[in-house]
N, C-alpha and C. Protein backbone atom coordinates (compact mmCIF):
# COMPACT_ATOMS: atom_id res chain seq x y z
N UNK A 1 -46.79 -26.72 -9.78
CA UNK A 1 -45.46 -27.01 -9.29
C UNK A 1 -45.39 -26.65 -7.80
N UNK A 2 -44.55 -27.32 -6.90
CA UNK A 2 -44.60 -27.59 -5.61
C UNK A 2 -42.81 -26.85 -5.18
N UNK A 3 -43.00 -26.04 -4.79
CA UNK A 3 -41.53 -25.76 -4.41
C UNK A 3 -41.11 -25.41 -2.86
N UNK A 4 -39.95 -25.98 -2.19
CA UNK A 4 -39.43 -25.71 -0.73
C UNK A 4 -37.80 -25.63 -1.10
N UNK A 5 -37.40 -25.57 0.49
CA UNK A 5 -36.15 -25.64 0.19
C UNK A 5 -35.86 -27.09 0.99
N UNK A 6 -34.92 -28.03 0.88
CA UNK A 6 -34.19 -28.89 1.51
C UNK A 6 -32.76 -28.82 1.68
N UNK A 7 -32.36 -30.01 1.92
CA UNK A 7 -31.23 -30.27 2.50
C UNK A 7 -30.77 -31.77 1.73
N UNK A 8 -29.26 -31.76 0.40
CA UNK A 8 -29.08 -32.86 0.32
C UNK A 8 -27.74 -33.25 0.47
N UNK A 9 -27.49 -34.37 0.54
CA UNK A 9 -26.00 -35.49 0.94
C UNK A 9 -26.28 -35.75 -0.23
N UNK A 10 -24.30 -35.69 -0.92
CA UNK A 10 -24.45 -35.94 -2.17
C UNK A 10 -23.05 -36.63 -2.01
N UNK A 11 -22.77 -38.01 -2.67
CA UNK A 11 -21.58 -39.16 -1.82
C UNK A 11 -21.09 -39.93 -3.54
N UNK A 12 -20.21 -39.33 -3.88
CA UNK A 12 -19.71 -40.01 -5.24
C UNK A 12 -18.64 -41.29 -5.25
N UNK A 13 -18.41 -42.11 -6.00
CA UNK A 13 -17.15 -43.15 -5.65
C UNK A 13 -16.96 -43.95 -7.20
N UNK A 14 -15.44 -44.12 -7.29
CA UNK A 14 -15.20 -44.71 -8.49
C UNK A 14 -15.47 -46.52 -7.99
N UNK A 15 -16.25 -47.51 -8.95
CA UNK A 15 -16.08 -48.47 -8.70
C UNK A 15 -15.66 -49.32 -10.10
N UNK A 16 -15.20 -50.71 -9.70
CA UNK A 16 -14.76 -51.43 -10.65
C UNK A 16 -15.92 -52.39 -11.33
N UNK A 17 -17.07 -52.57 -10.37
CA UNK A 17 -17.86 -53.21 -11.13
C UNK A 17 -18.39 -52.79 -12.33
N UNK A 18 -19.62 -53.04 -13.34
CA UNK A 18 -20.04 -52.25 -14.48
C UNK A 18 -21.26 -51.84 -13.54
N UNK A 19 -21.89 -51.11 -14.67
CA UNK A 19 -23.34 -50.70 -14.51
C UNK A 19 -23.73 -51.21 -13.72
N UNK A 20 -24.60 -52.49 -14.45
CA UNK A 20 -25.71 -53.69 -14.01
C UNK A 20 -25.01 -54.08 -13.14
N UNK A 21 -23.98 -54.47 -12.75
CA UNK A 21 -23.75 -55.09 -11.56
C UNK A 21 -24.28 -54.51 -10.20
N UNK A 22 -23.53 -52.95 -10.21
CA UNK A 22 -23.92 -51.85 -9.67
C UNK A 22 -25.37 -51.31 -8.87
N UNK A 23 -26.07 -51.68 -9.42
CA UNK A 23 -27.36 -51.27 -9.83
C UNK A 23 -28.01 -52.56 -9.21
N UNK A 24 -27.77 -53.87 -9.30
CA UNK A 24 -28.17 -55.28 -9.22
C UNK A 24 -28.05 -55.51 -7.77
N UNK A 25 -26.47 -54.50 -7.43
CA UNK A 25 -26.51 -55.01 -6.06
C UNK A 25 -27.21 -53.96 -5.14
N UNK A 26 -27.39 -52.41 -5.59
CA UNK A 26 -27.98 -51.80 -4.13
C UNK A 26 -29.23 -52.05 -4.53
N UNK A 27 -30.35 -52.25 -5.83
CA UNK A 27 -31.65 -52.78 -5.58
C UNK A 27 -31.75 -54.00 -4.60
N UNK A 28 -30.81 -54.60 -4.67
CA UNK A 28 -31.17 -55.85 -3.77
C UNK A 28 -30.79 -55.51 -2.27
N UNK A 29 -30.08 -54.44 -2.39
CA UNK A 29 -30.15 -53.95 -0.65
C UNK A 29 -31.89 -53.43 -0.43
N UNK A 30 -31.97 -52.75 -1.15
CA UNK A 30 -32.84 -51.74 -1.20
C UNK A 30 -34.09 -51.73 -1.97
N UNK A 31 -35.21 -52.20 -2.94
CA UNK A 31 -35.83 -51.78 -3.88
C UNK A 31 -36.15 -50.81 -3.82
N UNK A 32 -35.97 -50.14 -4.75
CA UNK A 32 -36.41 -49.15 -5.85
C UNK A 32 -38.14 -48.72 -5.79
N UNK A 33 -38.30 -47.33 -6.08
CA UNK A 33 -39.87 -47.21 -6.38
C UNK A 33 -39.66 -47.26 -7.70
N UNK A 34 -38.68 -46.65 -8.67
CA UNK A 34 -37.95 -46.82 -9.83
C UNK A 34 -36.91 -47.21 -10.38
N UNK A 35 -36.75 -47.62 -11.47
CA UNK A 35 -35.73 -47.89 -12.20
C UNK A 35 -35.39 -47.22 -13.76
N UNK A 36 -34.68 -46.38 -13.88
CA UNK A 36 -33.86 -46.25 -15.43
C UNK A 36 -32.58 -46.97 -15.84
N UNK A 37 -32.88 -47.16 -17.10
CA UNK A 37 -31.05 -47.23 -17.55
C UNK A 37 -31.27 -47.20 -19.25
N UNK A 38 -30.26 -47.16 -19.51
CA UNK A 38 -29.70 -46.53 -20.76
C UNK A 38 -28.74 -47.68 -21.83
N UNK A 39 -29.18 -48.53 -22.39
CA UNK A 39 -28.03 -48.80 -22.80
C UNK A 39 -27.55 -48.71 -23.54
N UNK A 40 -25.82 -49.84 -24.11
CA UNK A 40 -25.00 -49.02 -24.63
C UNK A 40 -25.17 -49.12 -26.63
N UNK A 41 -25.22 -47.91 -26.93
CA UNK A 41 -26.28 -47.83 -28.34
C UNK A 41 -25.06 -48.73 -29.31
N UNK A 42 -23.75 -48.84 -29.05
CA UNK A 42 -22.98 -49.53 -29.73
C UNK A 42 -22.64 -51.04 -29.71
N UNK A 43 -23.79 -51.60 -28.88
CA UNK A 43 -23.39 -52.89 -28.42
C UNK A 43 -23.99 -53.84 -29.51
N UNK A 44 -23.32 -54.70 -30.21
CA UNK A 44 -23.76 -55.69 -31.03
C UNK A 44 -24.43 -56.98 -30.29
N UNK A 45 -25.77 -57.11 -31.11
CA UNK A 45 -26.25 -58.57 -30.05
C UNK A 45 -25.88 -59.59 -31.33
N UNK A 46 -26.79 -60.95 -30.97
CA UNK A 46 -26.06 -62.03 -31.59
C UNK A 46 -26.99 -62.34 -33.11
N UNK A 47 -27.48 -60.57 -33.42
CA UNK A 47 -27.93 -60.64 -34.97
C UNK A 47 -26.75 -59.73 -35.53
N UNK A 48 -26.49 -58.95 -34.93
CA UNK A 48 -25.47 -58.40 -35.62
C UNK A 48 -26.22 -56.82 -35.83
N UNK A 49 -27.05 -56.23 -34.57
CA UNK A 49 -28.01 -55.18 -34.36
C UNK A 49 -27.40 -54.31 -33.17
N UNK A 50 -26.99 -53.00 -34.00
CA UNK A 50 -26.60 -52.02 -33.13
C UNK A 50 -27.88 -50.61 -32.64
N UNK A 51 -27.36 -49.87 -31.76
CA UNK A 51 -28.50 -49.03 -32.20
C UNK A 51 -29.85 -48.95 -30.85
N UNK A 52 -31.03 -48.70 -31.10
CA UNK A 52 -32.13 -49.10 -29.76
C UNK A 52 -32.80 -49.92 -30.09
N UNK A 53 -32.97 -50.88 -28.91
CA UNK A 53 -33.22 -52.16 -28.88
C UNK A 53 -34.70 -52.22 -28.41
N UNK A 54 -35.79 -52.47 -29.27
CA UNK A 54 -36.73 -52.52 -29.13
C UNK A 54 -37.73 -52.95 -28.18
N UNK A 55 -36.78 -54.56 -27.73
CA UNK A 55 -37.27 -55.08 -26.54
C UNK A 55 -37.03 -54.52 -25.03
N UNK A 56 -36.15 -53.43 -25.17
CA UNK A 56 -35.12 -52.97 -23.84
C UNK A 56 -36.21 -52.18 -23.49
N UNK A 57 -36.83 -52.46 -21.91
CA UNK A 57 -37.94 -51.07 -21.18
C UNK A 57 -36.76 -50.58 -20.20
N UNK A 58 -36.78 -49.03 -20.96
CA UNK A 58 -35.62 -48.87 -19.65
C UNK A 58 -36.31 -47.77 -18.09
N UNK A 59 -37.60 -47.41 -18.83
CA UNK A 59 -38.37 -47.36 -16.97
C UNK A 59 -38.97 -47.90 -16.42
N UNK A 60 -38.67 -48.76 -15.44
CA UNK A 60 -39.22 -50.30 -14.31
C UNK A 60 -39.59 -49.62 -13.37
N UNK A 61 -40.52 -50.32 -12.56
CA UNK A 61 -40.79 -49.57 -11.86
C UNK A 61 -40.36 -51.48 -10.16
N UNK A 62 -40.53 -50.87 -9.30
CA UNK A 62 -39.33 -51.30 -8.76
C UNK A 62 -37.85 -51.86 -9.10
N UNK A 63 -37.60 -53.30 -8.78
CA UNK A 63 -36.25 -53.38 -9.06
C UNK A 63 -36.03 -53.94 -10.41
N UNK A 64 -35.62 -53.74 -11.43
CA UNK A 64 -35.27 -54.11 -12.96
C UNK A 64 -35.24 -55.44 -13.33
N UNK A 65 -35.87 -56.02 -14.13
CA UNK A 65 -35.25 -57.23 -14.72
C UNK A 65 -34.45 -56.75 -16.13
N UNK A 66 -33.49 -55.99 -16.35
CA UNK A 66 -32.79 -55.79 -17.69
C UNK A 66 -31.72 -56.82 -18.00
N UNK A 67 -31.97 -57.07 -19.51
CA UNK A 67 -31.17 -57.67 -20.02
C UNK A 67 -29.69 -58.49 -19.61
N UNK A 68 -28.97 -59.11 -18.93
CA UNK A 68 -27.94 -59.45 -18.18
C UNK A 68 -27.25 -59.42 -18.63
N UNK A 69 -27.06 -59.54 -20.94
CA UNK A 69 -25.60 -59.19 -21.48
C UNK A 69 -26.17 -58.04 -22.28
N UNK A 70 -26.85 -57.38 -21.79
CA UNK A 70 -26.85 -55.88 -22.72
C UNK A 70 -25.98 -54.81 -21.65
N UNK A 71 -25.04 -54.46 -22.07
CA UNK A 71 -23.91 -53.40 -21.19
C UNK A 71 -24.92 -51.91 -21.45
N UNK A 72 -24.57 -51.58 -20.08
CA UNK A 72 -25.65 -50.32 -19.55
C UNK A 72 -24.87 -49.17 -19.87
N UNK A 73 -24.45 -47.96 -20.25
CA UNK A 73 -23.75 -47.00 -20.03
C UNK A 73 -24.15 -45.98 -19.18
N UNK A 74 -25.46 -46.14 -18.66
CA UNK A 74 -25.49 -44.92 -17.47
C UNK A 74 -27.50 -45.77 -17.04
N UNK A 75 -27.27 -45.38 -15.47
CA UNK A 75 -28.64 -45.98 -14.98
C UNK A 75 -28.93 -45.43 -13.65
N UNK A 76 -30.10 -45.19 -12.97
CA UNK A 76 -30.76 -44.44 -12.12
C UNK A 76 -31.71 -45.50 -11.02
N UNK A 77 -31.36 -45.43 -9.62
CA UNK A 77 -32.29 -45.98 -9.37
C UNK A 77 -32.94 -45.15 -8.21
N UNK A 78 -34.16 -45.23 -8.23
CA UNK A 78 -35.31 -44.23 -7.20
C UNK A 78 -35.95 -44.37 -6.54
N UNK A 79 -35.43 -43.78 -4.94
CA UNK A 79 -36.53 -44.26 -3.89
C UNK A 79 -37.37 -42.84 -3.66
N UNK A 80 -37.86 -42.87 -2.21
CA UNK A 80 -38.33 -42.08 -1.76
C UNK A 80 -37.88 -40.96 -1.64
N UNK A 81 -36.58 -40.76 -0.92
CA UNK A 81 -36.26 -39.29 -0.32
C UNK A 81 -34.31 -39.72 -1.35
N UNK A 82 -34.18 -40.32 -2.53
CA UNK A 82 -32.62 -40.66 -2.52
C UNK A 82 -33.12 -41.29 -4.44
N UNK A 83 -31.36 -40.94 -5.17
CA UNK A 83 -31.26 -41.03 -6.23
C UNK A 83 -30.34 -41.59 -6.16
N UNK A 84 -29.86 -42.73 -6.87
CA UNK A 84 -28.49 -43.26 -7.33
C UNK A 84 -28.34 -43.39 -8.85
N UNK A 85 -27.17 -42.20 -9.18
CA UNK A 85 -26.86 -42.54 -10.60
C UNK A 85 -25.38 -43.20 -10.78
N UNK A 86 -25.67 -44.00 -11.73
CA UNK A 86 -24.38 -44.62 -12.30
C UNK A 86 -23.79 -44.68 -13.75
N UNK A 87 -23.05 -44.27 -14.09
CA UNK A 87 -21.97 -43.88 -15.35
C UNK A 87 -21.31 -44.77 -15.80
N UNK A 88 -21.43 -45.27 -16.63
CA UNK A 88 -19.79 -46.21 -17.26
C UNK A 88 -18.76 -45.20 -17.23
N UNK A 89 -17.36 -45.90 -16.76
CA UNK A 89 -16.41 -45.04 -17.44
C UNK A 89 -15.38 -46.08 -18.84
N UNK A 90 -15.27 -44.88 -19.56
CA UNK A 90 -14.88 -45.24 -20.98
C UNK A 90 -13.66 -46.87 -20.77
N UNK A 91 -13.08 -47.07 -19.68
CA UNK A 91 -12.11 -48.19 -19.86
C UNK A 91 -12.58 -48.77 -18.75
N UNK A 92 -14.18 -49.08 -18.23
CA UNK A 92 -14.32 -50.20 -17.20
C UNK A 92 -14.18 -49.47 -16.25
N UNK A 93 -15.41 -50.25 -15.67
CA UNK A 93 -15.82 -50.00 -14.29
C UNK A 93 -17.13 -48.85 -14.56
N UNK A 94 -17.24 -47.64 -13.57
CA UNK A 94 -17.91 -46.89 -13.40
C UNK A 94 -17.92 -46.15 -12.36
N UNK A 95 -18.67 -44.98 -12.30
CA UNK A 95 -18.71 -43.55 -11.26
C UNK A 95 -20.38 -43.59 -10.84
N UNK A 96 -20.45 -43.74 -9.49
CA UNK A 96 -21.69 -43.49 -8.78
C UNK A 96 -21.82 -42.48 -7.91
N UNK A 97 -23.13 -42.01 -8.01
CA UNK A 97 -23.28 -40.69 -6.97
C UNK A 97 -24.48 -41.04 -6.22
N UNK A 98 -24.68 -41.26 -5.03
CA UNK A 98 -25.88 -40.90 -4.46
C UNK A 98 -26.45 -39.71 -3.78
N UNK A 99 -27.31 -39.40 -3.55
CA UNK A 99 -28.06 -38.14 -3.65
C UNK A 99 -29.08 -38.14 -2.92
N UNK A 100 -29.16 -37.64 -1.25
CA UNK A 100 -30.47 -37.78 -0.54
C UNK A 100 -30.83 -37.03 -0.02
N UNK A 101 -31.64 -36.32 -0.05
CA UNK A 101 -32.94 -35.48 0.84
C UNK A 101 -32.65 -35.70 2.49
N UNK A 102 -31.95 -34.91 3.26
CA UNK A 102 -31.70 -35.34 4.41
C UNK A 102 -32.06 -33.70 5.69
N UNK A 103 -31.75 -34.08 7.05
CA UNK A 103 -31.80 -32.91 7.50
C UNK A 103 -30.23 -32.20 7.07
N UNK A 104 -30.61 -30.66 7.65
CA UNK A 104 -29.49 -29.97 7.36
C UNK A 104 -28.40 -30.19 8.76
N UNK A 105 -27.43 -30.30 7.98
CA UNK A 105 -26.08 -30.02 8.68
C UNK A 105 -24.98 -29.77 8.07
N UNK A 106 -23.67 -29.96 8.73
CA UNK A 106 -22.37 -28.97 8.02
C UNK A 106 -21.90 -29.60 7.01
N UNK A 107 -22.54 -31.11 6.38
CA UNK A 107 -22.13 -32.07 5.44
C UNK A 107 -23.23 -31.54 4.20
N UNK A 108 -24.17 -30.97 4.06
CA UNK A 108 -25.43 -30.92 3.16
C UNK A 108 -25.38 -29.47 3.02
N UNK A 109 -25.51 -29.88 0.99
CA UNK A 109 -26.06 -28.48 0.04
C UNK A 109 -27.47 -28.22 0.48
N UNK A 110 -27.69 -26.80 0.69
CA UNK A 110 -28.91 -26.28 0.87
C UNK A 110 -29.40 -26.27 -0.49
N UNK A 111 -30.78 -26.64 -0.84
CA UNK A 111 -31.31 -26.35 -2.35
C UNK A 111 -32.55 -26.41 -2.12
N UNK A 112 -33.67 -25.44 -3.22
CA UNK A 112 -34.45 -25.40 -3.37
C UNK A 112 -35.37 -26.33 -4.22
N UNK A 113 -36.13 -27.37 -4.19
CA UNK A 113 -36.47 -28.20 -4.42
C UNK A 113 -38.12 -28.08 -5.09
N UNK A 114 -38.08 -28.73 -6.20
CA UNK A 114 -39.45 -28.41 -6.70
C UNK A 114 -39.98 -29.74 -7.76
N UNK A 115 -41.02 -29.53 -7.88
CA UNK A 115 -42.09 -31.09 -7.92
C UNK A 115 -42.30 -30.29 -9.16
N UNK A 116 -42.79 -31.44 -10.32
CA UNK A 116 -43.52 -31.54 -11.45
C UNK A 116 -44.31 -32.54 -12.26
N UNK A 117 -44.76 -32.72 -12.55
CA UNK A 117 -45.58 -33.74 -13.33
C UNK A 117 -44.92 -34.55 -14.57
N UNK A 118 -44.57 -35.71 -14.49
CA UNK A 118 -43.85 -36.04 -16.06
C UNK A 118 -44.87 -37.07 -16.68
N UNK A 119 -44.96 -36.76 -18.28
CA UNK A 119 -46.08 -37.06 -18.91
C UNK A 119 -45.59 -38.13 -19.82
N UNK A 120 -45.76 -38.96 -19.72
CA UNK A 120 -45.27 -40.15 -20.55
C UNK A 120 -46.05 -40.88 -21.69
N UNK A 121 -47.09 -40.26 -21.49
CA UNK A 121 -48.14 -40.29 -22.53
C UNK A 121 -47.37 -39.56 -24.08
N UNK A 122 -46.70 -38.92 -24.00
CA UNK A 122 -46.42 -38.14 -24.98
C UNK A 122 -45.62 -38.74 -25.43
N UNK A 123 -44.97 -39.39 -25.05
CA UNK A 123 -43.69 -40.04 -26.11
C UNK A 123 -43.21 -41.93 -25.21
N UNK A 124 -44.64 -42.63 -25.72
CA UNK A 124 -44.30 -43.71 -24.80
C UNK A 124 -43.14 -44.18 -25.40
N UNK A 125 -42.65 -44.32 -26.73
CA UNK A 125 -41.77 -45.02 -27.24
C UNK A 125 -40.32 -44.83 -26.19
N UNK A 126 -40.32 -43.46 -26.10
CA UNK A 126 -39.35 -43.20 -25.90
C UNK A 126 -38.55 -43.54 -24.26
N UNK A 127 -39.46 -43.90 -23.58
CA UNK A 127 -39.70 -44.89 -22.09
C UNK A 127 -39.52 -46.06 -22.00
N UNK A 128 -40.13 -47.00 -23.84
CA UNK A 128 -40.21 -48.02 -23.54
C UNK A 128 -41.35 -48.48 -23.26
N UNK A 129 -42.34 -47.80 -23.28
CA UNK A 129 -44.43 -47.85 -22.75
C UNK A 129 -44.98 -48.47 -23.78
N UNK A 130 -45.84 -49.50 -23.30
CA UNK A 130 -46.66 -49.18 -24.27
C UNK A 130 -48.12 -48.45 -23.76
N UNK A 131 -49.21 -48.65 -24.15
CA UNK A 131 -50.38 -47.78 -23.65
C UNK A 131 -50.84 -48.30 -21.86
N UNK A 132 -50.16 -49.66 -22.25
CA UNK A 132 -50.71 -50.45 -20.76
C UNK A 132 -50.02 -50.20 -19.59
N UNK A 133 -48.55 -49.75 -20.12
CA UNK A 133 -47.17 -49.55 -19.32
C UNK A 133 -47.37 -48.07 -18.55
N UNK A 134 -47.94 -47.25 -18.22
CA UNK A 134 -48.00 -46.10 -18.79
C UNK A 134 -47.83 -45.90 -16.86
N UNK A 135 -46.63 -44.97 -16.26
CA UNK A 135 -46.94 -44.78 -14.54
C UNK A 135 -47.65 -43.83 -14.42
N UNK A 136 -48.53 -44.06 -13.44
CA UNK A 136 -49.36 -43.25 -13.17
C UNK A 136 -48.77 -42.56 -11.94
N UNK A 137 -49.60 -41.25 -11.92
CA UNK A 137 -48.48 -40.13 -10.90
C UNK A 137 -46.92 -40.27 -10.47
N UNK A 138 -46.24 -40.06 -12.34
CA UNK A 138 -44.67 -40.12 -12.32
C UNK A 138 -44.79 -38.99 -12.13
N UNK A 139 -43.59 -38.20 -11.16
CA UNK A 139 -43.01 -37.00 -11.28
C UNK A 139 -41.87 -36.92 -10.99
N UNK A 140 -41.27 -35.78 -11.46
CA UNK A 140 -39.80 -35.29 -11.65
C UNK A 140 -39.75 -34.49 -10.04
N UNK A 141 -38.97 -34.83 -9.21
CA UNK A 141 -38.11 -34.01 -8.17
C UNK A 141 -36.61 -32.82 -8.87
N UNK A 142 -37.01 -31.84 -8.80
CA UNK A 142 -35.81 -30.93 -9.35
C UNK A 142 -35.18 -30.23 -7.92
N UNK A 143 -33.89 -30.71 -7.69
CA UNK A 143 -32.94 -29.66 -6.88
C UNK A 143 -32.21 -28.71 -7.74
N UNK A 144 -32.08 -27.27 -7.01
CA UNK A 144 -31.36 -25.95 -7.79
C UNK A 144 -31.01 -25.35 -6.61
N UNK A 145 -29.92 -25.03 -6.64
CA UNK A 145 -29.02 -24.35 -5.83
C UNK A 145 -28.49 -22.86 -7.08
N UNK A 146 -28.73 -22.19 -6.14
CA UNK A 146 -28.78 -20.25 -6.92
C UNK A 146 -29.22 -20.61 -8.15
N UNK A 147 -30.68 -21.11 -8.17
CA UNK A 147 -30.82 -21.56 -10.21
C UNK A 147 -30.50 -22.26 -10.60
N UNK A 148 -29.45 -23.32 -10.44
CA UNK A 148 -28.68 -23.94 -11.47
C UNK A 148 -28.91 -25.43 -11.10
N UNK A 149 -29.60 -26.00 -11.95
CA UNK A 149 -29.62 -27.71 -11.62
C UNK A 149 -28.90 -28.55 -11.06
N UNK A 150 -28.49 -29.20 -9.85
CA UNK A 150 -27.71 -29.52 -9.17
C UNK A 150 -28.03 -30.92 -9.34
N UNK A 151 -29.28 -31.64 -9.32
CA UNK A 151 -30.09 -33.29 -9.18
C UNK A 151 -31.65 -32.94 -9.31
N UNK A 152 -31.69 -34.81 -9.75
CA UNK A 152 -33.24 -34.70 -10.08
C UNK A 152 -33.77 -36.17 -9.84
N UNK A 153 -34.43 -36.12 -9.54
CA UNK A 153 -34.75 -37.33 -9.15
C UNK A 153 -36.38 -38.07 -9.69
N UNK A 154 -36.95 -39.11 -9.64
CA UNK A 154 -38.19 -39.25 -10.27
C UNK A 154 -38.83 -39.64 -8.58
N UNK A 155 -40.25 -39.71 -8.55
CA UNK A 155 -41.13 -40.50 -7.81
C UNK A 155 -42.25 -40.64 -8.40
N UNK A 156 -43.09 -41.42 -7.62
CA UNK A 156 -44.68 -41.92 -7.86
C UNK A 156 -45.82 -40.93 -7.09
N UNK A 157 -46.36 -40.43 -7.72
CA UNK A 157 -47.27 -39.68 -6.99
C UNK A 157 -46.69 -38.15 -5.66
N UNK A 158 -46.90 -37.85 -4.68
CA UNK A 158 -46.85 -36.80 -4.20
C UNK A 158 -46.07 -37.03 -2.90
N UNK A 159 -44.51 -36.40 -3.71
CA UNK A 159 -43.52 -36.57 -2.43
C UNK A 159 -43.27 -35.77 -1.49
């Protein structure tokens, strides 16, 4: 494990779009080194199948091709030094936060920041992997401010 301290900008906002929309439009500002999302386990498709959807990969690795009528309830997208998460909220629309690794100034949480290895080998199902799918040098970015988990972010190899 790799630990320093940084500096992050953390910028929240209620919007009216959903998820995927969300998500559809800053990858296309931006790609992604990653992509998560989540979707919504109550959504009926056109068998009449609730529940996890077998075909759904919900870690991409740049910008997503997901499903266009499967409704997302929460999704992540990951660059270099920046995290964007997004939330459904319960009556439409959604809550986004972005989250970046920046220098310090009077706008930015000081936090201690630390690297880990995430093993996806262990539970490909649960990613969405199959043996072929499998990222190589995924790791977890952890921010903690006095201990306490503040953000986390994923990358590829050694950030």
């Amino acid at each position: 494990m790799i630990a320093n301290t940084c500096a992050l900008h953390m910028h929240t906002e209620k919007d009216l779009r959903s998820v995927a929309e969300v998500i559809a439009d800053q990858a296309g500002k931006a790609p992604p080194l990653l992509a998560w999302a989540d979707p919504d386990p109550l959504h009926v498709d056109l068998v009449n199948r609730t529940g996890r959807h077998g075909d759904f990969v919900p870690l991409a690795q740049g910008v997503p091709s997901w499903p266009a009528d499967l409704p997302l309830v929460e999704a992540r997208l990951f660059w270099p030094r920046a995290v964007l998460h997004v939330v459904a909220c319960e009556k439409g629309g959604c809550v986004w936060t972005c989250i970046k690794e920046v220098t310090a100034d009077d706008d930015t949480l000081p936090a201690m920041r630390s690297e880990i290895p995430v093993h996806t080998r262990r539970d490909l199902a649960r990613f969405g992997l199959s043996a072929h799918e499998v990222v190589e040098g995924l790791r977890a970015i952890e921010y903690r401010e006095r201990g306490r988990l503040v953000a986390w972010r994923l990358t590829i190899g050694v950030a």
